[in-house]
N, C-alpha and C. Protein backbone atom coordinates (compact mmCIF):
# COMPACT_ATOMS: atom_id res chain seq x y z
N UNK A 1 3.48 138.20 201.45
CA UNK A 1 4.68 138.80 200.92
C UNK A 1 5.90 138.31 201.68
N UNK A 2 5.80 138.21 203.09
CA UNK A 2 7.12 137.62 203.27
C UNK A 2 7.06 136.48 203.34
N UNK A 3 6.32 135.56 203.17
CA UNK A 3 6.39 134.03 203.35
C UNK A 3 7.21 134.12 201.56
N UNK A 4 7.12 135.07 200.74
CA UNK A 4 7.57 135.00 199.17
C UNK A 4 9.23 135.02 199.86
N UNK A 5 9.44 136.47 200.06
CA UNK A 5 10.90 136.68 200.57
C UNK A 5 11.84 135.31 201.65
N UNK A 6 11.05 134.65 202.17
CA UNK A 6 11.34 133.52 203.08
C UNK A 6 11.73 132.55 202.14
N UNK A 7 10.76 132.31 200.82
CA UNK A 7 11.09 131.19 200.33
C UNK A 7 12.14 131.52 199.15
N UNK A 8 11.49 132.48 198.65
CA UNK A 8 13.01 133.06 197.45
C UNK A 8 14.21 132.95 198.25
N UNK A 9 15.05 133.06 199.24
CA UNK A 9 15.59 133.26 200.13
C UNK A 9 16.11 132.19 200.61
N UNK A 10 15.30 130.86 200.85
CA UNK A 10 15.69 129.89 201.39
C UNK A 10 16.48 129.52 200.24
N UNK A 11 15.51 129.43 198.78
CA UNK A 11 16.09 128.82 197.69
C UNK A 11 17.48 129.21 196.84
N UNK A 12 17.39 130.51 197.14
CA UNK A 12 19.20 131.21 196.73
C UNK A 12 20.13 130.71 197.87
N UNK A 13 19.91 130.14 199.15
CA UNK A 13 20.63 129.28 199.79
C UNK A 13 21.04 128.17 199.06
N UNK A 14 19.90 127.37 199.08
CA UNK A 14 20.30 125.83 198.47
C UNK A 14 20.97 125.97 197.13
N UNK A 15 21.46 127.38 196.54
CA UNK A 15 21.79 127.25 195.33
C UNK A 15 21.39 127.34 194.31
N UNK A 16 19.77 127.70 194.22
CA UNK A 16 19.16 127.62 192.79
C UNK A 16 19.43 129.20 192.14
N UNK A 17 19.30 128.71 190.79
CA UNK A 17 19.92 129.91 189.87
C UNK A 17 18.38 131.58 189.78
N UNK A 18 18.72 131.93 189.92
CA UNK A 18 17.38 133.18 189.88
C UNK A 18 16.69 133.46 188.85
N UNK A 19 17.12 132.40 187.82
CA UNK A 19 15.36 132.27 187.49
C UNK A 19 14.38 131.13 187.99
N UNK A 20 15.22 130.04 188.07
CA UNK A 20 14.42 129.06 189.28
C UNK A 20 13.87 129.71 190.38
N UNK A 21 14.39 130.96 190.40
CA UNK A 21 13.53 131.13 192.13
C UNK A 21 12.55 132.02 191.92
N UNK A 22 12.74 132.81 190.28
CA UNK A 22 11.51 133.50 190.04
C UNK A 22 10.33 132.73 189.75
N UNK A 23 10.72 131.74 189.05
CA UNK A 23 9.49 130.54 188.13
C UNK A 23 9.17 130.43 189.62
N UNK A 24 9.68 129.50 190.43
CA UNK A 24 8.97 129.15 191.64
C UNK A 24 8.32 130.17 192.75
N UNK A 25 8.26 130.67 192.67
CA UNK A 25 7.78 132.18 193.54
C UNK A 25 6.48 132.45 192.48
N UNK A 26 7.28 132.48 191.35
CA UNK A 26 5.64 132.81 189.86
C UNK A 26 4.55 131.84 189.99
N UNK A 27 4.79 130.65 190.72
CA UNK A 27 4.25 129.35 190.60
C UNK A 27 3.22 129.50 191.81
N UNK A 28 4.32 129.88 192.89
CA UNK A 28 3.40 129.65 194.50
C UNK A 28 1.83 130.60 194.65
N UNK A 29 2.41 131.84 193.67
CA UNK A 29 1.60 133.06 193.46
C UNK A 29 0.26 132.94 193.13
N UNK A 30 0.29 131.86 192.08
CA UNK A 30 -1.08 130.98 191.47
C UNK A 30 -1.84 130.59 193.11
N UNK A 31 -1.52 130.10 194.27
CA UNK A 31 -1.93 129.29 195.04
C UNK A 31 -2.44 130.48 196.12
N UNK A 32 -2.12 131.58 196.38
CA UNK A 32 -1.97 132.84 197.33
C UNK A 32 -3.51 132.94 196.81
N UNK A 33 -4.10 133.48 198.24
CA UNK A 33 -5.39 134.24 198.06
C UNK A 33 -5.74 135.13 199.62
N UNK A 34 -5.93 136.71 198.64
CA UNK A 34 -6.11 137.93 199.78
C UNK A 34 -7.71 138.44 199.48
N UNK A 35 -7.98 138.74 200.42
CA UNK A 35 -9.43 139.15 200.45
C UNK A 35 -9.59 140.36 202.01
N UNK A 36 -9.86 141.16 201.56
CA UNK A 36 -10.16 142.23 202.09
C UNK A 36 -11.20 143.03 202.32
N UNK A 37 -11.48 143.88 203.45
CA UNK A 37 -12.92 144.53 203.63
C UNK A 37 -12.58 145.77 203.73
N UNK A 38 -12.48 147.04 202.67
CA UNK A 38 -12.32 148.58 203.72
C UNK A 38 -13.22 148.93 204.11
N UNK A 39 -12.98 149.87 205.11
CA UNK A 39 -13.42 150.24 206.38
C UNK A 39 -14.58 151.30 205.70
N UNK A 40 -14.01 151.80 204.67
CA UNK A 40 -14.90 152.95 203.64
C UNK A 40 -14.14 152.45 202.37
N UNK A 41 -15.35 153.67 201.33
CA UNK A 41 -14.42 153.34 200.11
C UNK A 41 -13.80 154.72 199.66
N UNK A 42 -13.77 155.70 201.02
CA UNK A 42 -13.48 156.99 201.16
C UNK A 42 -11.73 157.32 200.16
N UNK A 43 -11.36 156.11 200.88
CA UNK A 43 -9.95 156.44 200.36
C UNK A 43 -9.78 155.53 199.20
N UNK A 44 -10.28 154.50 198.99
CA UNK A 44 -10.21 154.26 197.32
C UNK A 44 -10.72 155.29 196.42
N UNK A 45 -11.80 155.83 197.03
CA UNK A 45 -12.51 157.15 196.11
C UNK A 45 -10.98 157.96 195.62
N UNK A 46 -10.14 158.75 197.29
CA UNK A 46 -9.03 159.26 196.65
C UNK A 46 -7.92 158.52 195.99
N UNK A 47 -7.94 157.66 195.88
CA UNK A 47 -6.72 156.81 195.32
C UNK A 47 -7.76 156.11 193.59
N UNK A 48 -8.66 157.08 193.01
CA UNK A 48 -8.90 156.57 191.84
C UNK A 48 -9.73 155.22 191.76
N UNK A 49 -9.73 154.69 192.81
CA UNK A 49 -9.93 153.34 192.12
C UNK A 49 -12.03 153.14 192.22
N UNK A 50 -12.52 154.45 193.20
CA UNK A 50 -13.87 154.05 193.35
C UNK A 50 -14.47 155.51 192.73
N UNK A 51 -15.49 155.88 192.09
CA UNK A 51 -16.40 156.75 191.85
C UNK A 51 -16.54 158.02 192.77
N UNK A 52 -16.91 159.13 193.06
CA UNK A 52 -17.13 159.98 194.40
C UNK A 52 -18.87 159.35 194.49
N UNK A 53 -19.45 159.18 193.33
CA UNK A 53 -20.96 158.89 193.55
C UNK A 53 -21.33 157.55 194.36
N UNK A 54 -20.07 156.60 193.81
CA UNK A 54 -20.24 155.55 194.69
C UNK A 54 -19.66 155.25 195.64
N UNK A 55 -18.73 156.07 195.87
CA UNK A 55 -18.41 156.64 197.70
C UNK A 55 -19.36 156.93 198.29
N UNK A 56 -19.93 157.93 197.96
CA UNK A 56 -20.86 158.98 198.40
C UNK A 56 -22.45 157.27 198.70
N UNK A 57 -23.02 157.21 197.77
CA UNK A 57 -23.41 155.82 197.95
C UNK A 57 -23.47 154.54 198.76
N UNK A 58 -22.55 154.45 198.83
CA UNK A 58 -22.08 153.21 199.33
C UNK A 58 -21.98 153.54 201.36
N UNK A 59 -21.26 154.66 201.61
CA UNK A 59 -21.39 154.78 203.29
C UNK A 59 -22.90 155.42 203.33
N UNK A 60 -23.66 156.45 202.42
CA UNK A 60 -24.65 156.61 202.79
C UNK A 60 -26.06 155.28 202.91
N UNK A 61 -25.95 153.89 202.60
CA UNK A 61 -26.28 153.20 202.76
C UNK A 61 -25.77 152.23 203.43
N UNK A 62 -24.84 152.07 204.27
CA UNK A 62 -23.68 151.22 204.81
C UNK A 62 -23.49 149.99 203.87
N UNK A 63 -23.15 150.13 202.71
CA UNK A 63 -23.03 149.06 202.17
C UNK A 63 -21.00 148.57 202.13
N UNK A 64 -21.09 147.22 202.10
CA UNK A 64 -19.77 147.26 202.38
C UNK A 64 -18.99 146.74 201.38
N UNK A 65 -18.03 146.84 200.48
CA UNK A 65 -17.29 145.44 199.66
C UNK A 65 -16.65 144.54 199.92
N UNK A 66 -16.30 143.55 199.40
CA UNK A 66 -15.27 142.67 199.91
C UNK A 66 -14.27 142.86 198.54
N UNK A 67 -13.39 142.66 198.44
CA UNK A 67 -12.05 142.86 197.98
C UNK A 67 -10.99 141.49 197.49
N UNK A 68 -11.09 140.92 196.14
CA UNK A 68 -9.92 140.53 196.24
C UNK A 68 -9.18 139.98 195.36
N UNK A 69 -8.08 139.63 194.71
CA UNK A 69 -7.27 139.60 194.09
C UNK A 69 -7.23 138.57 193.04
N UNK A 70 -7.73 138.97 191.44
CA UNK A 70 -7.68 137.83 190.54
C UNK A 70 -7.09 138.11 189.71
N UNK A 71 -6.00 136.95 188.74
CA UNK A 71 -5.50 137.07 187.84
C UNK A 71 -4.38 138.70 188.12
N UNK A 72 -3.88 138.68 188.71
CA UNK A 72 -3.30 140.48 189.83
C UNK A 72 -3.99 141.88 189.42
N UNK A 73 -5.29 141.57 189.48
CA UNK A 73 -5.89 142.50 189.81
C UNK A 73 -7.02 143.08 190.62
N UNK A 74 -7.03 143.86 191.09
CA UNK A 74 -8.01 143.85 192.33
C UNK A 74 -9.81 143.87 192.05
N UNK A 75 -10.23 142.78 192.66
CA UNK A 75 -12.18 142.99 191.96
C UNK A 75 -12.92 142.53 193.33
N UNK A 76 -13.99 143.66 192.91
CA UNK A 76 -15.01 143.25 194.02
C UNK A 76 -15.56 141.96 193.47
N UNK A 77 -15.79 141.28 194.73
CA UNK A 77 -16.35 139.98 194.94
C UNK A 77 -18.07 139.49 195.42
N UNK A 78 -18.44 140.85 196.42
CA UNK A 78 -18.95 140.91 196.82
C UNK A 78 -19.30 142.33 197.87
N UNK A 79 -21.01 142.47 197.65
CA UNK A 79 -21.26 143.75 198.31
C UNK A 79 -22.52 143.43 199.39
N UNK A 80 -22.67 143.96 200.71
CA UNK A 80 -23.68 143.35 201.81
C UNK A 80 -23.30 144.62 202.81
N UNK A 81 -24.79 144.63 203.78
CA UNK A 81 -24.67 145.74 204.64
C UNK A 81 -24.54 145.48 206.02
N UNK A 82 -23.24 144.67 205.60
CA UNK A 82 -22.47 144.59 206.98
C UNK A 82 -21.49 144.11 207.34
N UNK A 83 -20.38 144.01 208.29
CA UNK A 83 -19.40 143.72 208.25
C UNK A 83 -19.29 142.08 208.60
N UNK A 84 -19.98 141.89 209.82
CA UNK A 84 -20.43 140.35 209.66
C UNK A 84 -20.51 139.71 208.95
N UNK A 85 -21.07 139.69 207.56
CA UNK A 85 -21.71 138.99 206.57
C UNK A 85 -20.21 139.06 205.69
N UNK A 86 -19.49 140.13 205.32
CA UNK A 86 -18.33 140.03 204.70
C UNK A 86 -17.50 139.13 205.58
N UNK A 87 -17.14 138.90 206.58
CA UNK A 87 -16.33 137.89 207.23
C UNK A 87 -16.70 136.63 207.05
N UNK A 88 -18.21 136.33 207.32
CA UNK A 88 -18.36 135.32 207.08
C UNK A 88 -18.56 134.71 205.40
N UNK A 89 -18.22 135.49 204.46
CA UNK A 89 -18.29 135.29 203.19
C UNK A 89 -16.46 135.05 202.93
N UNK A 90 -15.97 135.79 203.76
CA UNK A 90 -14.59 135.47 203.57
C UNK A 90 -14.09 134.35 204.20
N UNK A 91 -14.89 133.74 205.41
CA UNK A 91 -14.34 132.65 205.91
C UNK A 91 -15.02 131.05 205.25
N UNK A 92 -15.84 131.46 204.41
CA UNK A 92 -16.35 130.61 203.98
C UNK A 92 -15.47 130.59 202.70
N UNK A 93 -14.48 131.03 202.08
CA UNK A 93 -13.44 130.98 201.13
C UNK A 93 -12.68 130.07 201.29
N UNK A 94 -12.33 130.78 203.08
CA UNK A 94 -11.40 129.65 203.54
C UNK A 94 -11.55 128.63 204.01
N UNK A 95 -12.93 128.68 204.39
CA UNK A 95 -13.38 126.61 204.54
C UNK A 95 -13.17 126.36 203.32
N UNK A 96 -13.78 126.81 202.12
CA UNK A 96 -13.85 125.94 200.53
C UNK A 96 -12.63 125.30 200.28
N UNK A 97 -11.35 126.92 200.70
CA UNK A 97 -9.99 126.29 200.16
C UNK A 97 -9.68 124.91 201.20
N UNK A 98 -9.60 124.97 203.05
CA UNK A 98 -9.52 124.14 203.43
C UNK A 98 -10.04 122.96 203.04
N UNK A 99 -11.44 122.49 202.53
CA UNK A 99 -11.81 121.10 202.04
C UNK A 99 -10.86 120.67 201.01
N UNK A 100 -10.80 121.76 200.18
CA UNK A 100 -10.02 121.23 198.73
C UNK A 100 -8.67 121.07 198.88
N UNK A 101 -8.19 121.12 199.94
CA UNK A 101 -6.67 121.51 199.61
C UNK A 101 -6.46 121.58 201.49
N UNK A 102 -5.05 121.69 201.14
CA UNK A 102 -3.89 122.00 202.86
C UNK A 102 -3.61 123.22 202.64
N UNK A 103 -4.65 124.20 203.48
CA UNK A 103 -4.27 125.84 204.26
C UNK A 103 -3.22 125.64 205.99
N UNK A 104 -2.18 125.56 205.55
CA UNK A 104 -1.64 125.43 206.80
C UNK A 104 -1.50 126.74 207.74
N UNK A 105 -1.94 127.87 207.36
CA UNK A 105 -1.98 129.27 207.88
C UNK A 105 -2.39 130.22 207.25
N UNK A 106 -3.11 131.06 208.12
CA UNK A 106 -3.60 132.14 207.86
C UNK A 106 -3.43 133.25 208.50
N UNK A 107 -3.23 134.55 207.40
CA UNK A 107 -2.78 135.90 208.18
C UNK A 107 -4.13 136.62 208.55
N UNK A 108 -4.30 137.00 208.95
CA UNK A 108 -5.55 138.57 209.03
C UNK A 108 -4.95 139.78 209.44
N UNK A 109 -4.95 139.97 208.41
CA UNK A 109 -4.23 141.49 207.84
C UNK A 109 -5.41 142.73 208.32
N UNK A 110 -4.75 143.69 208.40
CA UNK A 110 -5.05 144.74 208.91
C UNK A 110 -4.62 146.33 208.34
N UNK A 111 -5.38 147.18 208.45
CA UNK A 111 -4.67 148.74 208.37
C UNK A 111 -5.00 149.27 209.64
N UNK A 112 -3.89 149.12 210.64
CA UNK A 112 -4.42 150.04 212.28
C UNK A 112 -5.87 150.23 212.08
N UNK A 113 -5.95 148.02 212.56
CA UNK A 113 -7.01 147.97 212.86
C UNK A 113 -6.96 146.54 213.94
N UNK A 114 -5.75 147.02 214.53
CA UNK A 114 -5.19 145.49 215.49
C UNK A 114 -6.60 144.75 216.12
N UNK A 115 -7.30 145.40 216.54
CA UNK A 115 -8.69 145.26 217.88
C UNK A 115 -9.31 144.08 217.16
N UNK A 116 -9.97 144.66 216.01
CA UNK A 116 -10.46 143.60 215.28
C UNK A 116 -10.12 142.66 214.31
N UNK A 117 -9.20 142.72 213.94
CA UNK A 117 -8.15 141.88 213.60
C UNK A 117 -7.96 140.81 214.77
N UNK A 118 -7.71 141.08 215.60
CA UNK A 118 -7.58 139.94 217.10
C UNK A 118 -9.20 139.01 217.34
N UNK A 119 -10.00 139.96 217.00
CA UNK A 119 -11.18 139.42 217.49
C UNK A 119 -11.49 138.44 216.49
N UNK A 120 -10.85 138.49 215.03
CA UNK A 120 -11.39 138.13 213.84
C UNK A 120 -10.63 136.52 213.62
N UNK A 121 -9.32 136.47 214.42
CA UNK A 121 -7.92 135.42 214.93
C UNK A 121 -8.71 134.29 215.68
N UNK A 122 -9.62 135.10 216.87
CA UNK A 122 -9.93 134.13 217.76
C UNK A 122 -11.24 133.42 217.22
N UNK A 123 -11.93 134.09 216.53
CA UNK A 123 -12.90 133.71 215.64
C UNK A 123 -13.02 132.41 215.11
N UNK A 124 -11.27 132.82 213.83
CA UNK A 124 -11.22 131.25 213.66
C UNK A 124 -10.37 130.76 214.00
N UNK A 125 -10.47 130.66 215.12
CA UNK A 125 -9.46 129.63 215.91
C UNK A 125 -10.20 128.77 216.92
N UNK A 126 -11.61 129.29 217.01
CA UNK A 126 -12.78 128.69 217.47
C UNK A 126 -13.16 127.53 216.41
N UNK A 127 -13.25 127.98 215.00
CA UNK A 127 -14.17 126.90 214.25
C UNK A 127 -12.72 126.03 213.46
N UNK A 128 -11.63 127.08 213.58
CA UNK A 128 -10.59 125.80 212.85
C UNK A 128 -8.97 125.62 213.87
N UNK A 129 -9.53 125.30 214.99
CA UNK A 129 -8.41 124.79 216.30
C UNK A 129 -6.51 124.72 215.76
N UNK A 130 -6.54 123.91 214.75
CA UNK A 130 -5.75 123.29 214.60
C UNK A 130 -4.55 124.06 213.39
N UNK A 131 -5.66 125.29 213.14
CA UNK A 131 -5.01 126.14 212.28
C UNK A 131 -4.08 127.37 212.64
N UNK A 132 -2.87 127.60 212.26
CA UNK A 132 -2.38 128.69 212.75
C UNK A 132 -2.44 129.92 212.12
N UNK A 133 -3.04 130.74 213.10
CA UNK A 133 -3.41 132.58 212.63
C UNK A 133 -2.56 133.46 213.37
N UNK A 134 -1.87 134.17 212.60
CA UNK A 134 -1.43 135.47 212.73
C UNK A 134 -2.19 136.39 212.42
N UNK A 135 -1.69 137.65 212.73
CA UNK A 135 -2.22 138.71 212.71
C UNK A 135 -1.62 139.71 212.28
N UNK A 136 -1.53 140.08 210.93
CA UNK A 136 -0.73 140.86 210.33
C UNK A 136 -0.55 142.38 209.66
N UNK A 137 0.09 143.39 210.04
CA UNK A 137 0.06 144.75 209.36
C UNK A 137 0.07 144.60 207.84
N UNK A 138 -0.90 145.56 207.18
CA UNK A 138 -1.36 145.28 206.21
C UNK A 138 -0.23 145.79 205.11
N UNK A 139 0.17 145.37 203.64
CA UNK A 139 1.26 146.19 203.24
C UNK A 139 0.99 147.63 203.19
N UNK A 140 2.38 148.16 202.84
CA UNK A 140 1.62 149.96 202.48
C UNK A 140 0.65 150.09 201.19
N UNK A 141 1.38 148.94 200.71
CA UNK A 141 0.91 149.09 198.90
C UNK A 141 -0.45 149.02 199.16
N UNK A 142 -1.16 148.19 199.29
CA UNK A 142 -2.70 148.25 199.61
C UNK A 142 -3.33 148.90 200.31
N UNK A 143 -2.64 149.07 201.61
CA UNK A 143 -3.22 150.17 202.59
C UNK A 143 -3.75 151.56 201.89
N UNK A 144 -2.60 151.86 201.17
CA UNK A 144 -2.61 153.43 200.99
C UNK A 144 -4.01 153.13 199.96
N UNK A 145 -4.30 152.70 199.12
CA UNK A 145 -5.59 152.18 198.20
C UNK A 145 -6.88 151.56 199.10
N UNK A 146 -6.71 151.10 200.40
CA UNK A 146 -7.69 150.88 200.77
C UNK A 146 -8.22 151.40 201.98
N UNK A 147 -7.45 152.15 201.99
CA UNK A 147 -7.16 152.95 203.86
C UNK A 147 -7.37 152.02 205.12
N UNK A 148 -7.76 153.47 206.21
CA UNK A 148 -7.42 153.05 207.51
C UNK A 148 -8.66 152.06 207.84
N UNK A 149 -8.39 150.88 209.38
CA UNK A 149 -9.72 150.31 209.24
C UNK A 149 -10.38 149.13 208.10
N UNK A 150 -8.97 149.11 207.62
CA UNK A 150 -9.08 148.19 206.24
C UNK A 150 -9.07 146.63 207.21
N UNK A 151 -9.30 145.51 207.19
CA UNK A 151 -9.17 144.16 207.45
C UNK A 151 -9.40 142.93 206.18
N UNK A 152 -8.68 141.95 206.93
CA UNK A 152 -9.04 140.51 205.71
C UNK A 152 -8.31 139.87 206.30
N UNK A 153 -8.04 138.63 205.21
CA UNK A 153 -7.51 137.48 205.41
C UNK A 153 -6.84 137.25 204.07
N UNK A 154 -5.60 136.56 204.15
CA UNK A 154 -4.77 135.97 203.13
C UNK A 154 -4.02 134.53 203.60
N UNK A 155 -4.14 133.92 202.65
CA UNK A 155 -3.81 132.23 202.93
C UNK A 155 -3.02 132.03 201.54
N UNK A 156 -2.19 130.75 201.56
CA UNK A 156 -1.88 130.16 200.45
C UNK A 156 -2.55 128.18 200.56
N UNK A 157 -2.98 128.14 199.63
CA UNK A 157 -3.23 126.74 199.22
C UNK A 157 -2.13 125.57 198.70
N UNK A 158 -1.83 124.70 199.07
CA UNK A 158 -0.97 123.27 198.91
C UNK A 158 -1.33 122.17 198.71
């Protein structure tokens, strides 16, 4: 989201008219990819978006989702009983996109969940050196839908 505001921003500098900066912002949007793990699906349960049975379900078996964003809407991708296995299903996204394409950065987003979020930075910064990771507070907009303890990763492709 703010790499959007950065570039809309740069471009009402150089002068372009605002719908050029919407088309191009509409354009970059295609290339953006967020993927997320909550911590539970306690608070999607209250925010509508999960079952109480498959709340209820899902921590009574530790099963976990992964989370993420197609066509703008939110779909599970994937379900495994553990948090490990979701990271490494998410970082294996971002090798795919890296082969195919220039990921020049990556965020790992968070809901006050800095600890592992850091641990998740150095992670890949072990298997991809050359890549730059931040570590980022998660928006509210999603947070509040995916609660506390929430983590992921979001990249754009070039």
């Amino acid at each position: 989201m703010v790499k959007r505001i950065e570039m809309g921003n740069e471009l009402f500098t150089e002068g372009k008219e605002p719908e050029e900066v919407v088309e191009a912002l509409t354009a970059r949007t295609s290339n953006s990819k967020l993927s997320f793990i909550p911590a539970g699906l306690g608070q999607l349960h209250k925010s509508g978006r999960v079952l109480g049975t498959q709340a209820f379900l899902s921590n009574l078996l530790n099963i976990k989702v992964l989370i993420s964003f197609e066509n703008g809407k939110a779909v599970m991708i994937a379900k495994v009983r553990s948090v490990k296995r979701e990271k490494k299903h998410v970082t294996s996204l971002l090798r795919t996109d890296m082969e195919n394409g220039s990921v020049p950065e990556v965020a790992v987003i968070h809901c006050h969940n800095a600890h592992d979020a850091e641990i998740w930075k150095n992670e890949l910064l072990k298997e991809f050196p050359t890549l730059h990771v931040q570590v980022v507070s998660l928006s509210a907009c999603v947070a509040v839908h995916a609660g506390e303890g929430t983590t992921g990763l979001s990249w754009d492709t070039y």
